[in-house]
PDB file of N, CA and C in Angstrom:
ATOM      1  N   UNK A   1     -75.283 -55.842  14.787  1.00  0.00           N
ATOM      2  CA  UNK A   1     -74.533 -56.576  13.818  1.00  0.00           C
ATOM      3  C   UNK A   1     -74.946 -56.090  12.430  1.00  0.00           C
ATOM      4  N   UNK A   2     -73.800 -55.526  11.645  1.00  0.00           N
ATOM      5  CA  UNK A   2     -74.348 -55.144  10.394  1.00  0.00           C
ATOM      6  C   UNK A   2     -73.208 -56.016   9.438  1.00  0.00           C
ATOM      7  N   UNK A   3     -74.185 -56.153   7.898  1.00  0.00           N
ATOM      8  CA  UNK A   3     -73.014 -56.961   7.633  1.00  0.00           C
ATOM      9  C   UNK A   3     -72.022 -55.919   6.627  1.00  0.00           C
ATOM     10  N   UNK A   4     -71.046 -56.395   6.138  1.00  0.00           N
ATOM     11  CA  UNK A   4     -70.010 -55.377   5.311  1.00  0.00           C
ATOM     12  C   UNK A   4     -70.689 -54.646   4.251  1.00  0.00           C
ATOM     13  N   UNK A   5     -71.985 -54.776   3.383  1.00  0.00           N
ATOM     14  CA  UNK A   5     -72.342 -53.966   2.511  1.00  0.00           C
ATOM     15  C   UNK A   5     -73.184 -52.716   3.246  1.00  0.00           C
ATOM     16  N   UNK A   6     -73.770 -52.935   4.307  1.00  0.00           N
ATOM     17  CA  UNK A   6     -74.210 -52.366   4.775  1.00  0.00           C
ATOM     18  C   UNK A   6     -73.702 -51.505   5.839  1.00  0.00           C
ATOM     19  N   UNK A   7     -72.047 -51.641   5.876  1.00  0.00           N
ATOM     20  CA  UNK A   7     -71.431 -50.628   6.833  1.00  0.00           C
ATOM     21  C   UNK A   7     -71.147 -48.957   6.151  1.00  0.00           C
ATOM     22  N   UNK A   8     -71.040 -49.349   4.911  1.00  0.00           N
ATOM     23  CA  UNK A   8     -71.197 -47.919   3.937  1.00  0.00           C
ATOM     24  C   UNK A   8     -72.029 -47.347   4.293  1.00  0.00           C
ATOM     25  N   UNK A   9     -73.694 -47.748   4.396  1.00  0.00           N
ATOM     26  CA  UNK A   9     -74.311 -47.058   4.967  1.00  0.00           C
ATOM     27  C   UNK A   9     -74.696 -46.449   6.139  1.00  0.00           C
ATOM     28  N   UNK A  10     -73.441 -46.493   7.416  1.00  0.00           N
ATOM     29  CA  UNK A  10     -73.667 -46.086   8.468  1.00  0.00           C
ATOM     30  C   UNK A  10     -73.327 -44.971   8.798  1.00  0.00           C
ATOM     31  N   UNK A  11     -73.367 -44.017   9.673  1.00  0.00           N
ATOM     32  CA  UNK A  11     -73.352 -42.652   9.977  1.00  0.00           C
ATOM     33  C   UNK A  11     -72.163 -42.337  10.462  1.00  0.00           C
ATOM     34  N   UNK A  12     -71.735 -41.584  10.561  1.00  0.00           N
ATOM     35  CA  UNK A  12     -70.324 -40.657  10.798  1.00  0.00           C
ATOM     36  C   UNK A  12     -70.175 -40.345  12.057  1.00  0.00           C
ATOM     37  N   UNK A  13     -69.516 -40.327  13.263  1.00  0.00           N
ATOM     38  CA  UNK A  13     -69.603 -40.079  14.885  1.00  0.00           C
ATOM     39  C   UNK A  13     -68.259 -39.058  14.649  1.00  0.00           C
ATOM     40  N   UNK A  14     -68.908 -37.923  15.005  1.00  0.00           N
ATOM     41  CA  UNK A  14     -68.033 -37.051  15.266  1.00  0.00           C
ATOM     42  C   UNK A  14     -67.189 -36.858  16.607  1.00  0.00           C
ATOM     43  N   UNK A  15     -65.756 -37.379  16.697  1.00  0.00           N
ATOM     44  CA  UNK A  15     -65.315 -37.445  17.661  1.00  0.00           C
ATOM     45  C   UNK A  15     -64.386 -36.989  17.860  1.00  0.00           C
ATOM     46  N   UNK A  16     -63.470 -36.697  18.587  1.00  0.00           N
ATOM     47  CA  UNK A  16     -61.535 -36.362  18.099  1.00  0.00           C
ATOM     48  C   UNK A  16     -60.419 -37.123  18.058  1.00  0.00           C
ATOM     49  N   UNK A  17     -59.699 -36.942  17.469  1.00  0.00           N
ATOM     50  CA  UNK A  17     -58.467 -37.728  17.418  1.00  0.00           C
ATOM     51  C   UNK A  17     -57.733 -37.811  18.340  1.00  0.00           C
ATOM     52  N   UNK A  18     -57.821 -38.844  18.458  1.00  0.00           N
ATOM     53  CA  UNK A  18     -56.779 -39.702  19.766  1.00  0.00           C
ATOM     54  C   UNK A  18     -55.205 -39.618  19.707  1.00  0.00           C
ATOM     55  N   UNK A  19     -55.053 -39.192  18.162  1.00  0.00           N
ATOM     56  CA  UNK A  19     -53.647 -39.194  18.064  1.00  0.00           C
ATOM     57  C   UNK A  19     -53.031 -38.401  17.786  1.00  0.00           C
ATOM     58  N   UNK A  20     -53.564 -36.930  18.327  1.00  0.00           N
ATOM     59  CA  UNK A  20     -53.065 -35.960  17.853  1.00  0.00           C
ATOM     60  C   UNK A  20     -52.882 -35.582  19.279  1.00  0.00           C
ATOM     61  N   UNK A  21     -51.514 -34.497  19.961  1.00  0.00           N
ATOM     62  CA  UNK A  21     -51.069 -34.333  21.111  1.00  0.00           C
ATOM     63  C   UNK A  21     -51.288 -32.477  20.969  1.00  0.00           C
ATOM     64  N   UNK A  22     -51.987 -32.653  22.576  1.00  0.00           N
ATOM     65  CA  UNK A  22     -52.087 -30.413  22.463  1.00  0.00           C
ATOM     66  C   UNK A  22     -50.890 -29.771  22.174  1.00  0.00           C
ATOM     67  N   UNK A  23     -49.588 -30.411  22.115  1.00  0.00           N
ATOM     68  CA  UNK A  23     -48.749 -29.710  21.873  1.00  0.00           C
ATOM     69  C   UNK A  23     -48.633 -29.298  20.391  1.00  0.00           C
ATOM     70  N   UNK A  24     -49.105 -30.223  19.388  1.00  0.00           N
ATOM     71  CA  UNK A  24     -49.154 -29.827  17.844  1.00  0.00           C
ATOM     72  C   UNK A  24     -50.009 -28.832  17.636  1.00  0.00           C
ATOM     73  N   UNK A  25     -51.392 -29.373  18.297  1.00  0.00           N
ATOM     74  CA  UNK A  25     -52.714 -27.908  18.378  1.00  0.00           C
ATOM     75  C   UNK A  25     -52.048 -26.746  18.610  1.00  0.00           C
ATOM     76  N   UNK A  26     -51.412 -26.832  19.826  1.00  0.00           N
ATOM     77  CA  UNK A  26     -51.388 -25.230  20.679  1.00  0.00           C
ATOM     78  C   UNK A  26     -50.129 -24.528  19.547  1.00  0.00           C
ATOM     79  N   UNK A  27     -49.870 -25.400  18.900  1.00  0.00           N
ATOM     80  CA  UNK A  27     -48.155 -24.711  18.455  1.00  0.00           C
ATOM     81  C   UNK A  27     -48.474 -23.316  17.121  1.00  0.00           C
ATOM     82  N   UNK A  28     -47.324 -22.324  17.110  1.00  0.00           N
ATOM     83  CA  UNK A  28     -47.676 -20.998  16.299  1.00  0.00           C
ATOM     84  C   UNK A  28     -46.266 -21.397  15.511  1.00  0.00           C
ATOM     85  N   UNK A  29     -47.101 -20.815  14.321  1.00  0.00           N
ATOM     86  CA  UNK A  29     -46.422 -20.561  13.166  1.00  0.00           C
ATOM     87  C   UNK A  29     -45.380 -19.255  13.398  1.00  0.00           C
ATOM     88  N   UNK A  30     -43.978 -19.752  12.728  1.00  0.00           N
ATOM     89  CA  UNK A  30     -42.929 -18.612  12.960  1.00  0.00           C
ATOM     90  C   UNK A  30     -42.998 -17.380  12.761  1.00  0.00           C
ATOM     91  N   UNK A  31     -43.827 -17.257  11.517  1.00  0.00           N
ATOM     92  CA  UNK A  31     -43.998 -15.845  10.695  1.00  0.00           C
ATOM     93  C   UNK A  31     -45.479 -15.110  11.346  1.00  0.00           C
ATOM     94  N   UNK A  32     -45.132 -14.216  12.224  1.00  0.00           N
ATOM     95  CA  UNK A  32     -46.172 -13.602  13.102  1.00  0.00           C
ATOM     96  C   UNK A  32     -46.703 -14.225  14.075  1.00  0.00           C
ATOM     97  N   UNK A  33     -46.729 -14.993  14.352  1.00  0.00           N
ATOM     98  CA  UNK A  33     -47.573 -15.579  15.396  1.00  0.00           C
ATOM     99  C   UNK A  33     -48.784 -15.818  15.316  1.00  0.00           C
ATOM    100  N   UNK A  34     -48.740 -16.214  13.737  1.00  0.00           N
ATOM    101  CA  UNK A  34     -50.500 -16.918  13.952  1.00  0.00           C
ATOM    102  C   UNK A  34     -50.751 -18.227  14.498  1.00  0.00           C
ATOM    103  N   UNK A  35     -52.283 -18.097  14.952  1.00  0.00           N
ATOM    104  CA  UNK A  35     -52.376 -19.450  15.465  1.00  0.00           C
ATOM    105  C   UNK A  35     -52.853 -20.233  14.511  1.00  0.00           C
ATOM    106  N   UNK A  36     -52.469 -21.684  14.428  1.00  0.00           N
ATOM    107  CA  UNK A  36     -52.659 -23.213  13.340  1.00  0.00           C
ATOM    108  C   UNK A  36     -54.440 -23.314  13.194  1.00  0.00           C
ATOM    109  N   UNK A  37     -54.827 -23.278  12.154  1.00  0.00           N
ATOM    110  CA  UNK A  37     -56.370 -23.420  12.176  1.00  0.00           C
ATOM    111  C   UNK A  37     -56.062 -24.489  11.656  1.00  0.00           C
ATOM    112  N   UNK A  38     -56.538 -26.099  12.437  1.00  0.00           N
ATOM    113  CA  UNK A  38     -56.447 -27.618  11.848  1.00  0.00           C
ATOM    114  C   UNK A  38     -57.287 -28.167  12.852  1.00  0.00           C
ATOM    115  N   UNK A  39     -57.712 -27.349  14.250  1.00  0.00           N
ATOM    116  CA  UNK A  39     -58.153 -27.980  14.951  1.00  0.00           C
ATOM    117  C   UNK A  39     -59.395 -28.634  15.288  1.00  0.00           C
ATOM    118  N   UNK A  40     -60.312 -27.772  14.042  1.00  0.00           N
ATOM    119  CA  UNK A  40     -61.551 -28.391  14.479  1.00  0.00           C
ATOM    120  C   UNK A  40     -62.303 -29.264  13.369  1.00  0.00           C
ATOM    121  N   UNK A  41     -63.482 -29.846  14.144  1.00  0.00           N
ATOM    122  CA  UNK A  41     -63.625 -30.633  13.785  1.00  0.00           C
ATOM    123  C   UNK A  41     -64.324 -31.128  12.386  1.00  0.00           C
ATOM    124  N   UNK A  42     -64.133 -31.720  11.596  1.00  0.00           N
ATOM    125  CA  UNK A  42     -64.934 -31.309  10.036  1.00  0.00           C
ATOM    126  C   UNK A  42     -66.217 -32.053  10.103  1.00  0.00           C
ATOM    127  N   UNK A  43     -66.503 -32.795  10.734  1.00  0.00           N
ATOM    128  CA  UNK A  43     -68.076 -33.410  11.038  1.00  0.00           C
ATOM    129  C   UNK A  43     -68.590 -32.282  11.376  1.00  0.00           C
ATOM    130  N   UNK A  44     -68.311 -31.796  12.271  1.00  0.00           N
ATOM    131  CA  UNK A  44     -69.389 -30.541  12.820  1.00  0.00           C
ATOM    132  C   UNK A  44     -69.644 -29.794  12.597  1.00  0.00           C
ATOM    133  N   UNK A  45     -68.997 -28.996  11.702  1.00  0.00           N
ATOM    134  CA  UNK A  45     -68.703 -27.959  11.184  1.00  0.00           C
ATOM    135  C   UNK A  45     -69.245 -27.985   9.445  1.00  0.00           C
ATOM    136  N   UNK A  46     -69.081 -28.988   8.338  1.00  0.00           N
ATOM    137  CA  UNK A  46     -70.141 -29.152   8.102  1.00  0.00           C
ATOM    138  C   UNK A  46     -71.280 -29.703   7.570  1.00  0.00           C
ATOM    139  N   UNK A  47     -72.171 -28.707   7.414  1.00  0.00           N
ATOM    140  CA  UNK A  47     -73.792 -29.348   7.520  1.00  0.00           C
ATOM    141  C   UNK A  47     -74.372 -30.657   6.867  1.00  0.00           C
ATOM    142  N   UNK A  48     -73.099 -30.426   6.050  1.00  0.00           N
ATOM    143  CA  UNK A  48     -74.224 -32.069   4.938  1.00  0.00           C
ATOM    144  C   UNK A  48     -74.060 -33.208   5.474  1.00  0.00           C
ATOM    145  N   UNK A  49     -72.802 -33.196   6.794  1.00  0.00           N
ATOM    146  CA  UNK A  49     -72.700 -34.739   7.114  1.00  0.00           C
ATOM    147  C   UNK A  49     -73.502 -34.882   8.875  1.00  0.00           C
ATOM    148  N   UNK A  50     -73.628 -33.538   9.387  1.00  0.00           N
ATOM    149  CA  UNK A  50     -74.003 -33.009  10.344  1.00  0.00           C
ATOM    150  C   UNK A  50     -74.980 -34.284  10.711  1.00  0.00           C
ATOM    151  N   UNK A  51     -75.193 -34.323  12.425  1.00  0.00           N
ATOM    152  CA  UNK A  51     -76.536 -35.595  12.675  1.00  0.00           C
ATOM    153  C   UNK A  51     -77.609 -34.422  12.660  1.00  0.00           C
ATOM    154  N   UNK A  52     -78.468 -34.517  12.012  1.00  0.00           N
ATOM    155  CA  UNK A  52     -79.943 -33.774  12.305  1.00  0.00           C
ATOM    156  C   UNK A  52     -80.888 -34.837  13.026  1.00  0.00           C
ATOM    157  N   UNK A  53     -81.153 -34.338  14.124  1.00  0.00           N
ATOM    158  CA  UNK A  53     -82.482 -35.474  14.639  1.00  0.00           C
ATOM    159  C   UNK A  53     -83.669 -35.218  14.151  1.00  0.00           C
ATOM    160  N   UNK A  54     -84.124 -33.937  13.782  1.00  0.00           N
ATOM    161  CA  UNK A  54     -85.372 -34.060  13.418  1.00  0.00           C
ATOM    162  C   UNK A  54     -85.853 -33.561  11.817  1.00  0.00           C
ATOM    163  N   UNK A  55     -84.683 -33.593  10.943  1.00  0.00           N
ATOM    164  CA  UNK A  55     -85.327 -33.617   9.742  1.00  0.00           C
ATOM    165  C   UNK A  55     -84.427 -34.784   8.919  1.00  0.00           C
ATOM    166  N   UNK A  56     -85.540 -35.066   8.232  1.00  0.00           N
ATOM    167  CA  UNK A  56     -85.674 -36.387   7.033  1.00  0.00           C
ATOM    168  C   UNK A  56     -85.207 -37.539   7.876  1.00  0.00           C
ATOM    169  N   UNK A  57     -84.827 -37.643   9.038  1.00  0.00           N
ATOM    170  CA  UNK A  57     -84.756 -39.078   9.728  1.00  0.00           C
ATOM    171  C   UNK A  57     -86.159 -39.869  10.681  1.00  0.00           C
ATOM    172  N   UNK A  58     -86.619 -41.005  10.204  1.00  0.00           N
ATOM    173  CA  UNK A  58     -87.282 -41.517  11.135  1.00  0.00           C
ATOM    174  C   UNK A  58     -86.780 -43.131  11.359  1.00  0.00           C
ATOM    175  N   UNK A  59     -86.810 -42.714  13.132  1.00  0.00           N
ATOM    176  CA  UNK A  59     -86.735 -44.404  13.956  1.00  0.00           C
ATOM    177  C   UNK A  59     -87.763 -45.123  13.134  1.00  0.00           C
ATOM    178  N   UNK A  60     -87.683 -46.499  12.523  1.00  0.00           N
ATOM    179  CA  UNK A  60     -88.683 -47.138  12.237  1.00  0.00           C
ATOM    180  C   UNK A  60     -88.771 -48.643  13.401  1.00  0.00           C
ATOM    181  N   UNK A  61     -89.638 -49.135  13.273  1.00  0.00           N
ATOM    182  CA  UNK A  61     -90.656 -50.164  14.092  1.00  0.00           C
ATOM    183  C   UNK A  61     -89.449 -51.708  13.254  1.00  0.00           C
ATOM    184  N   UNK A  62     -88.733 -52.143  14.810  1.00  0.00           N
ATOM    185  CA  UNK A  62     -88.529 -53.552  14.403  1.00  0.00           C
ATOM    186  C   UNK A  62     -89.602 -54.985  13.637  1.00  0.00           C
ATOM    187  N   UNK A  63     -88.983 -55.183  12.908  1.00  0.00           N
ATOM    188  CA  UNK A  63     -90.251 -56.280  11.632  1.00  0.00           C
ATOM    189  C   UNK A  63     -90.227 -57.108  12.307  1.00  0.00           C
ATOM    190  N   UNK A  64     -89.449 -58.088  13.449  1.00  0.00           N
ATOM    191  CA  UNK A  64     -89.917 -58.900  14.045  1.00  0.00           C
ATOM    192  C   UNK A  64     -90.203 -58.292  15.510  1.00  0.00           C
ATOM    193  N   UNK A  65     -90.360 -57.715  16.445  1.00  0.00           N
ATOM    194  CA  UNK A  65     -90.375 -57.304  17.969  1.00  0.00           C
ATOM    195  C   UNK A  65     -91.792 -56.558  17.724  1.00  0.00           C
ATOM    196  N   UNK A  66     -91.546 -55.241  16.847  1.00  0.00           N
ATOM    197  CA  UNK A  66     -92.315 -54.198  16.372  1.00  0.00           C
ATOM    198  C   UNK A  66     -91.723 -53.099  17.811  1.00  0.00           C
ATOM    199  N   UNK A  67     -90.274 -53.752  18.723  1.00  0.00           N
ATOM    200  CA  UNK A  67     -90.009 -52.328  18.961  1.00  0.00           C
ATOM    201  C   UNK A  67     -89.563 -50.889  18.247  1.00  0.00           C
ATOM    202  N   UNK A  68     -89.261 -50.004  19.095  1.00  0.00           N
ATOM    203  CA  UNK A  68     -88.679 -48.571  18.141  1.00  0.00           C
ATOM    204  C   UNK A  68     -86.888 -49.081  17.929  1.00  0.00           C
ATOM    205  N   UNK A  69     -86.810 -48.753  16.357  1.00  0.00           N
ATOM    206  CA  UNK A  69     -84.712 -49.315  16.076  1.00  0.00           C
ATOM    207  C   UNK A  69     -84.109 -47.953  16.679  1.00  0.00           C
ATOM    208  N   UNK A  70     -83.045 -48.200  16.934  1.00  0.00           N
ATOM    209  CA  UNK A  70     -82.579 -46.960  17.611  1.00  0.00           C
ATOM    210  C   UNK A  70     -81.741 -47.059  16.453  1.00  0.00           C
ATOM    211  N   UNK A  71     -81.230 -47.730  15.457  1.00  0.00           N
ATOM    212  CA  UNK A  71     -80.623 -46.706  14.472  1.00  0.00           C
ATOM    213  C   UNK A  71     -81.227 -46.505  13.270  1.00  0.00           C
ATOM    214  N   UNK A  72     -81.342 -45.470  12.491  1.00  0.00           N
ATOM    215  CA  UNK A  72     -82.223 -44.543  10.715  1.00  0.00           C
ATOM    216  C   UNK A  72     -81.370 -45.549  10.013  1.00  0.00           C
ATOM    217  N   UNK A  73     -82.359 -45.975   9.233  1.00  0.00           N
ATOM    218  CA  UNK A  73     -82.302 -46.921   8.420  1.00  0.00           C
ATOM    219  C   UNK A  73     -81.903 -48.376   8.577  1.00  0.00           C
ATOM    220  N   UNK A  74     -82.089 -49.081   9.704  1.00  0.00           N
ATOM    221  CA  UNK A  74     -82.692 -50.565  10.211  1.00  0.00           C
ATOM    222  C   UNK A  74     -83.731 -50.418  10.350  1.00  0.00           C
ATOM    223  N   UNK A  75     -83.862 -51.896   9.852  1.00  0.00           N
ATOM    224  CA  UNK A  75     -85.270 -52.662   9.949  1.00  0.00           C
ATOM    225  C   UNK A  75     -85.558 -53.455  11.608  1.00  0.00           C
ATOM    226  N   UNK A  76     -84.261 -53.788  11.745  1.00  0.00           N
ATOM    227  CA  UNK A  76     -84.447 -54.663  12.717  1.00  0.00           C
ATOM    228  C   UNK A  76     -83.826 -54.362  14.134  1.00  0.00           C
ATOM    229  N   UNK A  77     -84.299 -54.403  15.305  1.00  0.00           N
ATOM    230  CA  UNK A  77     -83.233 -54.245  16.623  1.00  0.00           C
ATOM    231  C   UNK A  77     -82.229 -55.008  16.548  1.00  0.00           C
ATOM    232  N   UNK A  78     -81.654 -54.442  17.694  1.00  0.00           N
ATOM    233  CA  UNK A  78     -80.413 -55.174  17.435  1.00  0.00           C
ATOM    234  C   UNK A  78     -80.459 -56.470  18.540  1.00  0.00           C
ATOM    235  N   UNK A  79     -81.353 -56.587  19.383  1.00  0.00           N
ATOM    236  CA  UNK A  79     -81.853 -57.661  20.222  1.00  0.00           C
ATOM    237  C   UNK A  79     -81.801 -59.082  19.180  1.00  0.00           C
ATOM    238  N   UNK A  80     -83.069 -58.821  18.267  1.00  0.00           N
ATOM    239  CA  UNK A  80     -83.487 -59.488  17.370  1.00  0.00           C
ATOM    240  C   UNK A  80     -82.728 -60.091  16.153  1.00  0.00           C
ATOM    241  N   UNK A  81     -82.013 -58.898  15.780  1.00  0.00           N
ATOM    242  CA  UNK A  81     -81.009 -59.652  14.809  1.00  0.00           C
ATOM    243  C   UNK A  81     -79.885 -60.144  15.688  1.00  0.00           C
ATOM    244  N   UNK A  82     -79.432 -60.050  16.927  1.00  0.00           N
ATOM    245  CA  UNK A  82     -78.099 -60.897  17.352  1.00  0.00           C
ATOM    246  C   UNK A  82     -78.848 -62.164  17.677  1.00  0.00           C
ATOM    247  N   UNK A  83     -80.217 -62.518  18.217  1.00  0.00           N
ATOM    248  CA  UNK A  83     -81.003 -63.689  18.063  1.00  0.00           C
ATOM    249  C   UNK A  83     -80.835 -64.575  16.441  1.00  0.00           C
ATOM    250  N   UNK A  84     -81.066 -63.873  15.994  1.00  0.00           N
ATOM    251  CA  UNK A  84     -81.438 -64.475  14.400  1.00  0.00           C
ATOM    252  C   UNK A  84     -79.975 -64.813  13.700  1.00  0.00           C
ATOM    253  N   UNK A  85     -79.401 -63.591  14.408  1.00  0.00           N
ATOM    254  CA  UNK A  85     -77.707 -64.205  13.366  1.00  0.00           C
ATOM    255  C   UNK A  85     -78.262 -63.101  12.068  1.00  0.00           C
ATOM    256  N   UNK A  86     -78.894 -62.208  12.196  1.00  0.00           N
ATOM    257  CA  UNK A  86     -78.825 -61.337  10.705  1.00  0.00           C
ATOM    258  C   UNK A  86     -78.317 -60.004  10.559  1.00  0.00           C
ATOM    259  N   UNK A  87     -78.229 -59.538   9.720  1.00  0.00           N
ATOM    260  CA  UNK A  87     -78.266 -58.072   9.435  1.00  0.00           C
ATOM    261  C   UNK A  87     -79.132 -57.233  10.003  1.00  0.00           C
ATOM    262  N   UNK A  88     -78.570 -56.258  10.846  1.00  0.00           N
ATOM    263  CA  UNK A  88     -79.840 -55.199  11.591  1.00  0.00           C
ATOM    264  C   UNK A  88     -80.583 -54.530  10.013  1.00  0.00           C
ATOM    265  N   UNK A  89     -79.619 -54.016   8.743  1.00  0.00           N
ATOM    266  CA  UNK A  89     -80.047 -53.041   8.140  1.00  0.00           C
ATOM    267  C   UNK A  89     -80.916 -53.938   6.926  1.00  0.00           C
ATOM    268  N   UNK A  90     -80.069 -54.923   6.660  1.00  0.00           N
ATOM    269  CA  UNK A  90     -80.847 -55.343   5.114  1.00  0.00           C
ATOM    270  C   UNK A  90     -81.447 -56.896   5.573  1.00  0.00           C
ATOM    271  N   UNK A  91     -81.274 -57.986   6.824  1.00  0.00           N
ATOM    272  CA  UNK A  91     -81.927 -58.924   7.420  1.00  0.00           C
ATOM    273  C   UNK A  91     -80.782 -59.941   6.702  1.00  0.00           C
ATOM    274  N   UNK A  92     -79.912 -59.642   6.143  1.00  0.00           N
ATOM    275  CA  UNK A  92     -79.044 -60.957   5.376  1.00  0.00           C
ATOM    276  C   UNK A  92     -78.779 -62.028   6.490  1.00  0.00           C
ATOM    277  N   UNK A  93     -78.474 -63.093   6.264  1.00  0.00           N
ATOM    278  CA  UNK A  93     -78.231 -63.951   7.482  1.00  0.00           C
ATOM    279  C   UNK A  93     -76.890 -63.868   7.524  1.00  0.00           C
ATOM    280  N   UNK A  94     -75.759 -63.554   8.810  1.00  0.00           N
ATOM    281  CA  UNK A  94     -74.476 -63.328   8.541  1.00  0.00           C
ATOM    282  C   UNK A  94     -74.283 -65.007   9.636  1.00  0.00           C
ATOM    283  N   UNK A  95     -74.615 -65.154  10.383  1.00  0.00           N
ATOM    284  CA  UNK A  95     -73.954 -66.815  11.048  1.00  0.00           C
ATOM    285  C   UNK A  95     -75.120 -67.261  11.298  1.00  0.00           C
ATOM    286  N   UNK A  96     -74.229 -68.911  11.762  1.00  0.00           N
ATOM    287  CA  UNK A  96     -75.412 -69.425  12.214  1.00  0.00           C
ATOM    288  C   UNK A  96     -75.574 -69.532  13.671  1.00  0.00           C
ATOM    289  N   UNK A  97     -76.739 -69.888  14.006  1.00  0.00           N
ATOM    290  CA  UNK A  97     -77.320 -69.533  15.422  1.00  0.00           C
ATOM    291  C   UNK A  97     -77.890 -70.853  16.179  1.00  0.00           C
ATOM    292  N   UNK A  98     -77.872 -71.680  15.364  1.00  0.00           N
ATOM    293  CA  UNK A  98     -78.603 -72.991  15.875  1.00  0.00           C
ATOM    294  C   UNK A  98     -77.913 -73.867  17.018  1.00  0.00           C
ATOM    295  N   UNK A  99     -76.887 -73.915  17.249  1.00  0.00           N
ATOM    296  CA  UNK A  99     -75.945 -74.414  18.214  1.00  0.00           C
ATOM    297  C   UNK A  99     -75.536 -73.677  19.275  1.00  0.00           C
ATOM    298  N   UNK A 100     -76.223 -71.974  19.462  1.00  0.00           N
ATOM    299  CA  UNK A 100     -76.427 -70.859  20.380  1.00  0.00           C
ATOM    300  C   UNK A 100     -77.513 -71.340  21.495  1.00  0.00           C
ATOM    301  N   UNK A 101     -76.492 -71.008  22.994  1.00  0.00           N
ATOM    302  CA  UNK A 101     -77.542 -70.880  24.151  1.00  0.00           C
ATOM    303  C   UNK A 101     -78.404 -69.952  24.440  1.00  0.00           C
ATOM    304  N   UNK A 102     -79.232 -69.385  23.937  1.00  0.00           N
ATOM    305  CA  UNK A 102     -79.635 -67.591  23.537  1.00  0.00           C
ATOM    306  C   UNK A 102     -81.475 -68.274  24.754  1.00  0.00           C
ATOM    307  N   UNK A 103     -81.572 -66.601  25.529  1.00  0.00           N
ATOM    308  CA  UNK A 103     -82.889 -67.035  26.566  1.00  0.00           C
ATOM    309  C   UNK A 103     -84.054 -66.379  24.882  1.00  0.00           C
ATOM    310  N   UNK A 104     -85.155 -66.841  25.480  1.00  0.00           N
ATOM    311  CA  UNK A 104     -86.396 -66.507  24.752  1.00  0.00           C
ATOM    312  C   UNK A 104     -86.783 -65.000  24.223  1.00  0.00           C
ATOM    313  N   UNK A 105     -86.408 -64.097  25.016  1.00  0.00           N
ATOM    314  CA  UNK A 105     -86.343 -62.738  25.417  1.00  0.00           C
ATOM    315  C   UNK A 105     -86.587 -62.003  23.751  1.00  0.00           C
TER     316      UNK A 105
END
């Protein structure tokens, strides 16, 4: 659970478009027969938005569990904040939780 200021800061998933059909991909331009360069993908291709796992990112230690966050730049799991009703990234309180059947866990 992240709340809206903190969705700016989330990472980019490079994936493909769902709404694009192979027939637009595969299709050639009239004049020679070149093929359409549109197809790939601009996350991946490039580097500044690229996922790097092992430079300048570190998993940090949940503030209440002290497990490992599986996402760069939370504070908190996401166990813990759907317990609490907060923000994984900045701890804001987004609902309330007090009237929740939630186990101890």
């Amino acid at each position: 659970m992240v709340c809206e200021t903190c969705e700016k800061k989330l990472g980019k998933l490079a994936t493909i478009d769902p709404f694009r059909t192979k027939a637009q991909n595969a299709s050639t331009s009239g004049a020679g027969g070149k093929q359409r360069v549109g197809a790939e993908n601009k996350l991946l291709t490039t580097k500044k938005d690229r996922f790097q796992p092992y430079k300048d990112q570190k998993f940090e230690k949940c503030r209440i569990c002290k497990r490992l966050v599986h996402q760069v730049g939370s504070h908190y799991c996401q166990a813990c904040a759907y317990q609490k009703g907060i923000c994984a990234m900045c701890g804001k309180k987004m609902l309330d939780v007090r009237k929740y059947k939630q186990s101890g866990e």
